[in-house]
PDB file of N, CA and C in Angstrom:
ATOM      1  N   UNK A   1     -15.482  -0.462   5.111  1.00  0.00           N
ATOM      2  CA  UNK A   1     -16.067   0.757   4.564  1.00  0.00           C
ATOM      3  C   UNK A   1     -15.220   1.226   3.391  1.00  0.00           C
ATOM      4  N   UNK A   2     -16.247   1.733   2.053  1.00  0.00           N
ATOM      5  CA  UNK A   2     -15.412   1.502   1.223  1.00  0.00           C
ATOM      6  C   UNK A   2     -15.845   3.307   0.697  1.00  0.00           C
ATOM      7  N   UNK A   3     -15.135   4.122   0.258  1.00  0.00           N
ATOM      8  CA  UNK A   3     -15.238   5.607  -0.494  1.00  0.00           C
ATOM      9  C   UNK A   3     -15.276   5.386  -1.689  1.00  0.00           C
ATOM     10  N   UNK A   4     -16.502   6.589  -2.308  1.00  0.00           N
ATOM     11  CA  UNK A   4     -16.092   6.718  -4.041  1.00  0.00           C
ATOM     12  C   UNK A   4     -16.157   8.131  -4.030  1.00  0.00           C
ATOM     13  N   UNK A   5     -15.908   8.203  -5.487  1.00  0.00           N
ATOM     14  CA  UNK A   5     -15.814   9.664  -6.086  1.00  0.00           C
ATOM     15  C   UNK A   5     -16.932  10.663  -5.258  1.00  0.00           C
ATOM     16  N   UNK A   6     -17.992   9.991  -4.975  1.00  0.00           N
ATOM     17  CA  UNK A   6     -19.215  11.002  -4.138  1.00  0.00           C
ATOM     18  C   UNK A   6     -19.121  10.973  -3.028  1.00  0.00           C
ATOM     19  N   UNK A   7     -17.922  10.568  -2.146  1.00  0.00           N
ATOM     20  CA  UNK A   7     -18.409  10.783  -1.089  1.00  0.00           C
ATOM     21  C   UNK A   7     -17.614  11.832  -0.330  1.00  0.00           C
ATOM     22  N   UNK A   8     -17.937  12.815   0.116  1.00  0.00           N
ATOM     23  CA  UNK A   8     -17.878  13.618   0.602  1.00  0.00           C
ATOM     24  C   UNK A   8     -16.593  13.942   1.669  1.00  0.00           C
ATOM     25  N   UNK A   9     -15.775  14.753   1.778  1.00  0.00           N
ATOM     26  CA  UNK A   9     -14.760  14.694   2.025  1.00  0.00           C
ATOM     27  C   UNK A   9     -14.745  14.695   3.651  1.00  0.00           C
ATOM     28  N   UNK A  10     -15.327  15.521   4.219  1.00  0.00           N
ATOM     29  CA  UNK A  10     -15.471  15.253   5.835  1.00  0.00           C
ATOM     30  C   UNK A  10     -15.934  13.799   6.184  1.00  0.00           C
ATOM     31  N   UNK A  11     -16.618  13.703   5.665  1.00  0.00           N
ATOM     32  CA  UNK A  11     -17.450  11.836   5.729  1.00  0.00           C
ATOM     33  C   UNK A  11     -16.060  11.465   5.734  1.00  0.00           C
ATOM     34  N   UNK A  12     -15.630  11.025   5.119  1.00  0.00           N
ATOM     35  CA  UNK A  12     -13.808  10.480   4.735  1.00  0.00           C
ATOM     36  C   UNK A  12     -13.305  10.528   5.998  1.00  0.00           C
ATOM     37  N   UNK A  13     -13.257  11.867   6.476  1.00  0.00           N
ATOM     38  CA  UNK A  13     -12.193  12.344   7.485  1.00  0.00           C
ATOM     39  C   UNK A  13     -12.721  11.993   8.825  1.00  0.00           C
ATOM     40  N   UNK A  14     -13.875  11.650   9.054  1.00  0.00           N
ATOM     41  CA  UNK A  14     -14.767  11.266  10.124  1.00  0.00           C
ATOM     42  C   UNK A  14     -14.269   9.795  10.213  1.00  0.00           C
ATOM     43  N   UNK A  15     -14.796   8.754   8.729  1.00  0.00           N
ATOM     44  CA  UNK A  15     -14.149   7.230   8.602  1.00  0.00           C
ATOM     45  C   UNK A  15     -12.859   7.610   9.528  1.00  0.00           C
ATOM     46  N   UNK A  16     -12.153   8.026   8.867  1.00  0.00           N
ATOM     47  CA  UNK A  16     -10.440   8.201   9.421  1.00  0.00           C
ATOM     48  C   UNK A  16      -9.460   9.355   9.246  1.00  0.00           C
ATOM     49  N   UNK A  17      -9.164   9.884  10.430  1.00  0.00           N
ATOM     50  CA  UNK A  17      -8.418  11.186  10.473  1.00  0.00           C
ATOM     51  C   UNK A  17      -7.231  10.570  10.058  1.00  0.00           C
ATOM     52  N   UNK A  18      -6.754   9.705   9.333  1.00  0.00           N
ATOM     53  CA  UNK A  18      -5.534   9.241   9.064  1.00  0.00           C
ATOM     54  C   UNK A  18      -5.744   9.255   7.502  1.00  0.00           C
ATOM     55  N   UNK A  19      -6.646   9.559   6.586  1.00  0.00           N
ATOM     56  CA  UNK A  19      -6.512   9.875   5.565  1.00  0.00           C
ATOM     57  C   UNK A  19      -6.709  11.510   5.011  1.00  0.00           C
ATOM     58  N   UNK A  20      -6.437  12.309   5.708  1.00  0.00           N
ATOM     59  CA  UNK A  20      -5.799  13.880   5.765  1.00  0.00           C
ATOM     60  C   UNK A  20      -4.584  13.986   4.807  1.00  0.00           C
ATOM     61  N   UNK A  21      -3.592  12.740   5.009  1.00  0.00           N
ATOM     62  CA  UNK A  21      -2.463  13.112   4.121  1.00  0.00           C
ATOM     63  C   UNK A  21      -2.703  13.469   2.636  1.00  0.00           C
ATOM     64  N   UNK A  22      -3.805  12.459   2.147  1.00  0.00           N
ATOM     65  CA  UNK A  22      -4.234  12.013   1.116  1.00  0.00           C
ATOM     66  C   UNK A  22      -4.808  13.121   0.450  1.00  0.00           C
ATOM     67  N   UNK A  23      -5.267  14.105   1.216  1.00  0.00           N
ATOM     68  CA  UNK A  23      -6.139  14.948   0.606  1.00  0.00           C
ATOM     69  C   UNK A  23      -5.097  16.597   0.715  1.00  0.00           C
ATOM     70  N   UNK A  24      -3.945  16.388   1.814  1.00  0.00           N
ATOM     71  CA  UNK A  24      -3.149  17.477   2.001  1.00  0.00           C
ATOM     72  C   UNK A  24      -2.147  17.239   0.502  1.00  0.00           C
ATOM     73  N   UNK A  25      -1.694  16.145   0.288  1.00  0.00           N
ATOM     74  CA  UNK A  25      -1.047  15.919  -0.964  1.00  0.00           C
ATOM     75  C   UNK A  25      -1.074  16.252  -2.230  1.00  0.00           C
ATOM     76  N   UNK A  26      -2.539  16.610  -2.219  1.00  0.00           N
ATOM     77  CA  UNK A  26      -3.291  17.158  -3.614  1.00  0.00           C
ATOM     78  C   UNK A  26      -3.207  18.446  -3.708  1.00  0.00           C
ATOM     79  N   UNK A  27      -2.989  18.789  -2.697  1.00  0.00           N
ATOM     80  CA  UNK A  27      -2.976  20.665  -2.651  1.00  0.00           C
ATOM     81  C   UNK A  27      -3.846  21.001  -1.334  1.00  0.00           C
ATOM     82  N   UNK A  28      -4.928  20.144  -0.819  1.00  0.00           N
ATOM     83  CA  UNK A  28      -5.768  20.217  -0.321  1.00  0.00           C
ATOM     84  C   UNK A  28      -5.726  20.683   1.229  1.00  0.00           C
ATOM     85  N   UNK A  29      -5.149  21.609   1.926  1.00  0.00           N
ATOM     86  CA  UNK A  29      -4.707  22.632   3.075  1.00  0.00           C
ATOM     87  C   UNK A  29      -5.625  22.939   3.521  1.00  0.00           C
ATOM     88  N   UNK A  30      -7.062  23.125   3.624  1.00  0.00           N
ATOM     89  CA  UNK A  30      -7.769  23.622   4.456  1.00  0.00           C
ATOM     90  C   UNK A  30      -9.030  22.429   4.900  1.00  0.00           C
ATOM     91  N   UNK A  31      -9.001  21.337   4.773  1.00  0.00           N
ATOM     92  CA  UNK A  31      -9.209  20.266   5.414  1.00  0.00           C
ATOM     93  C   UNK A  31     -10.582  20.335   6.373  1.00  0.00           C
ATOM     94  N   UNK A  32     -10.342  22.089   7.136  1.00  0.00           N
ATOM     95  CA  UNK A  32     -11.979  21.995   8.323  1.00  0.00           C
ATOM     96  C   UNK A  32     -13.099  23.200   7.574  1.00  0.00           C
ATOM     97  N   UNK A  33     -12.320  23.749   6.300  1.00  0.00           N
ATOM     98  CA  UNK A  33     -12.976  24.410   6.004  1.00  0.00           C
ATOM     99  C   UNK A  33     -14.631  24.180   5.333  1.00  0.00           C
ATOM    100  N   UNK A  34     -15.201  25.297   5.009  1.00  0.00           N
ATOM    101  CA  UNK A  34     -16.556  25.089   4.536  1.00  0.00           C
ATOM    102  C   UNK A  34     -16.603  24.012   3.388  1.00  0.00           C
ATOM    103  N   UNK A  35     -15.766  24.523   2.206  1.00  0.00           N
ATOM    104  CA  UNK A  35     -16.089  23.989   0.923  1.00  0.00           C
ATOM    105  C   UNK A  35     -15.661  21.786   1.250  1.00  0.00           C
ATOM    106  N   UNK A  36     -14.340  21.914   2.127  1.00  0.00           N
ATOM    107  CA  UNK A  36     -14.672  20.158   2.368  1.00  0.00           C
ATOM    108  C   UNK A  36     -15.334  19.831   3.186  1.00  0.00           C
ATOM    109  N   UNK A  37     -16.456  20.431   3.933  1.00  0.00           N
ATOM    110  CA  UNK A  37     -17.487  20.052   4.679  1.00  0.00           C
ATOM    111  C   UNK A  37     -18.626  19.790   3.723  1.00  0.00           C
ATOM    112  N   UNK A  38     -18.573  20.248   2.445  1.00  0.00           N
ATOM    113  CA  UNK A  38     -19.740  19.300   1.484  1.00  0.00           C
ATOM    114  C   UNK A  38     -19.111  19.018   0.128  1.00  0.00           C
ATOM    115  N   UNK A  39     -18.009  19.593   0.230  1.00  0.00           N
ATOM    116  CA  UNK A  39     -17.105  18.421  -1.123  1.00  0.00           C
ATOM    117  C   UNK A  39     -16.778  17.446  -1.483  1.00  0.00           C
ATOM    118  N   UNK A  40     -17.356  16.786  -2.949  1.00  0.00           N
ATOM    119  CA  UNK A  40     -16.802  15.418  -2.741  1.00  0.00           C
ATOM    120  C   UNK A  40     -15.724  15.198  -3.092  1.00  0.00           C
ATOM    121  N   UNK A  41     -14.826  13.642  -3.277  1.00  0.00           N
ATOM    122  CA  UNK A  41     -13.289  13.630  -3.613  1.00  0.00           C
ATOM    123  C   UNK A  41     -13.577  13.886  -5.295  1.00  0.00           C
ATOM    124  N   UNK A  42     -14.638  13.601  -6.248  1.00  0.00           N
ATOM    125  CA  UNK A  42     -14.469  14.218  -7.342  1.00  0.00           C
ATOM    126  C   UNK A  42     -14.412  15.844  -7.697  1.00  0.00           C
ATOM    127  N   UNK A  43     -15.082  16.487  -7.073  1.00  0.00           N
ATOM    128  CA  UNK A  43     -15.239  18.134  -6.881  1.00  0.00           C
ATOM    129  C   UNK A  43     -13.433  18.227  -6.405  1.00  0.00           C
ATOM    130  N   UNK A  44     -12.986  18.132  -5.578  1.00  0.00           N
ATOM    131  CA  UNK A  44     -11.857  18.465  -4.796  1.00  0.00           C
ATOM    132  C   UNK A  44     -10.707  18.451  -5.773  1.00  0.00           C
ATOM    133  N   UNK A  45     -10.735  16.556  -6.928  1.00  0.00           N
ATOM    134  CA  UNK A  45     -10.002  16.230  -7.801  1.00  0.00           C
ATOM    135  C   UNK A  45     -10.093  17.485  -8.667  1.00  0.00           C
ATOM    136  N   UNK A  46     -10.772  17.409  -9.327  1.00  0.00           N
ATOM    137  CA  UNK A  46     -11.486  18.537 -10.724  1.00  0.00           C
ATOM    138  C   UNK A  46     -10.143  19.882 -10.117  1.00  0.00           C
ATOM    139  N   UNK A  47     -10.960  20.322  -9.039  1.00  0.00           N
ATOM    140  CA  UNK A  47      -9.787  21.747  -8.661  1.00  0.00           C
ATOM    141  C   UNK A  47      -8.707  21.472  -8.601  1.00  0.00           C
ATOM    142  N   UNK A  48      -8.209  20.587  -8.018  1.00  0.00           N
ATOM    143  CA  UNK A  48      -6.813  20.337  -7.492  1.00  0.00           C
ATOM    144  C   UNK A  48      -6.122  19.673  -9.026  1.00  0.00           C
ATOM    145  N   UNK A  49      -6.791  19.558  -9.858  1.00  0.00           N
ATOM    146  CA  UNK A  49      -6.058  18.611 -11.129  1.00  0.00           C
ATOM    147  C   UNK A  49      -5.044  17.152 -10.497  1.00  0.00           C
ATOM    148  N   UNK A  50      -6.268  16.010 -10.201  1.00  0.00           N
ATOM    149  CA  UNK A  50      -5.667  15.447  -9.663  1.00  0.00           C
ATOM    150  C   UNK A  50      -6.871  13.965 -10.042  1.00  0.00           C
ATOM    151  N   UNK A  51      -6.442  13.042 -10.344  1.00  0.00           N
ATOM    152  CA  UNK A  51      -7.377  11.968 -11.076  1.00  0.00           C
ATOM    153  C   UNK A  51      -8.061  11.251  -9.906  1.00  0.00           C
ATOM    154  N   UNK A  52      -9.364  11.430 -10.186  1.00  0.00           N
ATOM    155  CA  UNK A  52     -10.159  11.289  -9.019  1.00  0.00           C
ATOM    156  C   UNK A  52     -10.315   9.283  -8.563  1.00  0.00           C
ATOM    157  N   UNK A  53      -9.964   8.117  -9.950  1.00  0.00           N
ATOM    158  CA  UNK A  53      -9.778   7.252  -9.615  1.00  0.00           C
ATOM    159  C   UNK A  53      -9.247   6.511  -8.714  1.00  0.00           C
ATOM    160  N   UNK A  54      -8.151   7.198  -9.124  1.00  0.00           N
ATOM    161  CA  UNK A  54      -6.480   7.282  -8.352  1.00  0.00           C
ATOM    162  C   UNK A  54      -6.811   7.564  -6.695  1.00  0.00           C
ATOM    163  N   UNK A  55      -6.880   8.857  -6.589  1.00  0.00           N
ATOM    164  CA  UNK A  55      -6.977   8.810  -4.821  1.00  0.00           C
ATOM    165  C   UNK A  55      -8.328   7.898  -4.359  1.00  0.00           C
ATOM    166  N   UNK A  56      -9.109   8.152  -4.952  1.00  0.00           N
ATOM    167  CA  UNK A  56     -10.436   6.567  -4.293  1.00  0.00           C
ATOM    168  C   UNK A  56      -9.828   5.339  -3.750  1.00  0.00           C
ATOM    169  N   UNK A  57      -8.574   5.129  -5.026  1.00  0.00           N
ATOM    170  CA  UNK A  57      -8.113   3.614  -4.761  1.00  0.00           C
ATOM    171  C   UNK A  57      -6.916   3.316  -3.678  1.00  0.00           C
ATOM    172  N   UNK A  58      -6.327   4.964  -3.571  1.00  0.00           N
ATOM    173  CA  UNK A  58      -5.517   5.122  -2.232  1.00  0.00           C
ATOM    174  C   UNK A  58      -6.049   5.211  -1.024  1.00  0.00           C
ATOM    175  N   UNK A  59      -7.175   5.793  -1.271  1.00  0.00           N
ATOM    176  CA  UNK A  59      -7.987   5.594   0.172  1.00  0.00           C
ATOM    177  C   UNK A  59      -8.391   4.612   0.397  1.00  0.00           C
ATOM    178  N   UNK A  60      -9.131   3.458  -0.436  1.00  0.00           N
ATOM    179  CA  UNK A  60      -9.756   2.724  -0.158  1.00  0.00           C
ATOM    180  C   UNK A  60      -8.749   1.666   0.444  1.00  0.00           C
ATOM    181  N   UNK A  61      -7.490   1.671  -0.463  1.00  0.00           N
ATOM    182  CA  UNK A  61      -6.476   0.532  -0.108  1.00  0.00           C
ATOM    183  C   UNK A  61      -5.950   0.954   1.370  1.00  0.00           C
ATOM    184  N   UNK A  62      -5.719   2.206   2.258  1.00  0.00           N
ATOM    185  CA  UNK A  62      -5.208   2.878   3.346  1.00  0.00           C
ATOM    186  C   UNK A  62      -6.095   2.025   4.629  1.00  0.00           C
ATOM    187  N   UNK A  63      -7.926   2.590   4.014  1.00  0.00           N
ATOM    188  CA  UNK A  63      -8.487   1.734   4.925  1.00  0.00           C
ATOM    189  C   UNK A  63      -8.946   0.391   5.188  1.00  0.00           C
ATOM    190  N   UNK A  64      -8.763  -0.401   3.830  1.00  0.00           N
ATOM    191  CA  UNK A  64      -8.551  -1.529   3.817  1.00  0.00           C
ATOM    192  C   UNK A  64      -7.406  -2.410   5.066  1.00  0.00           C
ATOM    193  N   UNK A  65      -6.940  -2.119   4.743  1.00  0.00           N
ATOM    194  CA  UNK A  65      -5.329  -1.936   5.305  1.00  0.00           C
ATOM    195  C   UNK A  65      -5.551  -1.955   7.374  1.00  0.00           C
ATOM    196  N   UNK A  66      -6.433  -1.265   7.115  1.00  0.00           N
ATOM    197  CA  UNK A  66      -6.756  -0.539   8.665  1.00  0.00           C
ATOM    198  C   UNK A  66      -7.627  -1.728   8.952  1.00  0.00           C
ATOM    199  N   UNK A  67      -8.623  -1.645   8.340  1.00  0.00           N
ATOM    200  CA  UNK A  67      -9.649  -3.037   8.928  1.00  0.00           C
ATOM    201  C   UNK A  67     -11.088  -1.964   8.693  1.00  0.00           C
ATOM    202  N   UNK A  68     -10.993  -1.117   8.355  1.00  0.00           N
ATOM    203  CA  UNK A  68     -12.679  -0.099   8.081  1.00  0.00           C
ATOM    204  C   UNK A  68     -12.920  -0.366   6.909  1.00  0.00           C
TER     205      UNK A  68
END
């Protein structure tokens, strides 16, 4: 299973509660709240000033890694 820029940040966290760091790193602290229950990792990037390529390819490589 592979994430892009659209996909939605709970979706993410559902794939794997082990990529939380990823998104706490950015600034990203409220994790169960409303706005990342339909945010995607580009929306999240944009606020947080944080290059939305970049964490896709950390996530993707995390769950790679995992076997998802």
């Amino acid at each position: 299973m592979a994430v892009t820029k659209d996909t939605i940040i709970m979706d993410v966290l559902k794939i794997d509660e082990g990529t939380a760091p990823f998104f706490l790193n950015i600034g990203m602290h409220c994790l169960g709240c409303p706005s990342a229950s339909g945010e995607s990792i580009e929306q999240a990037c944009m606020v947080h000033g944080v290059d939305c390529d970049t964490l896709v390819n950390q996530i993707n490589e995390y769950l790679a890694s995992k076997g998802k």
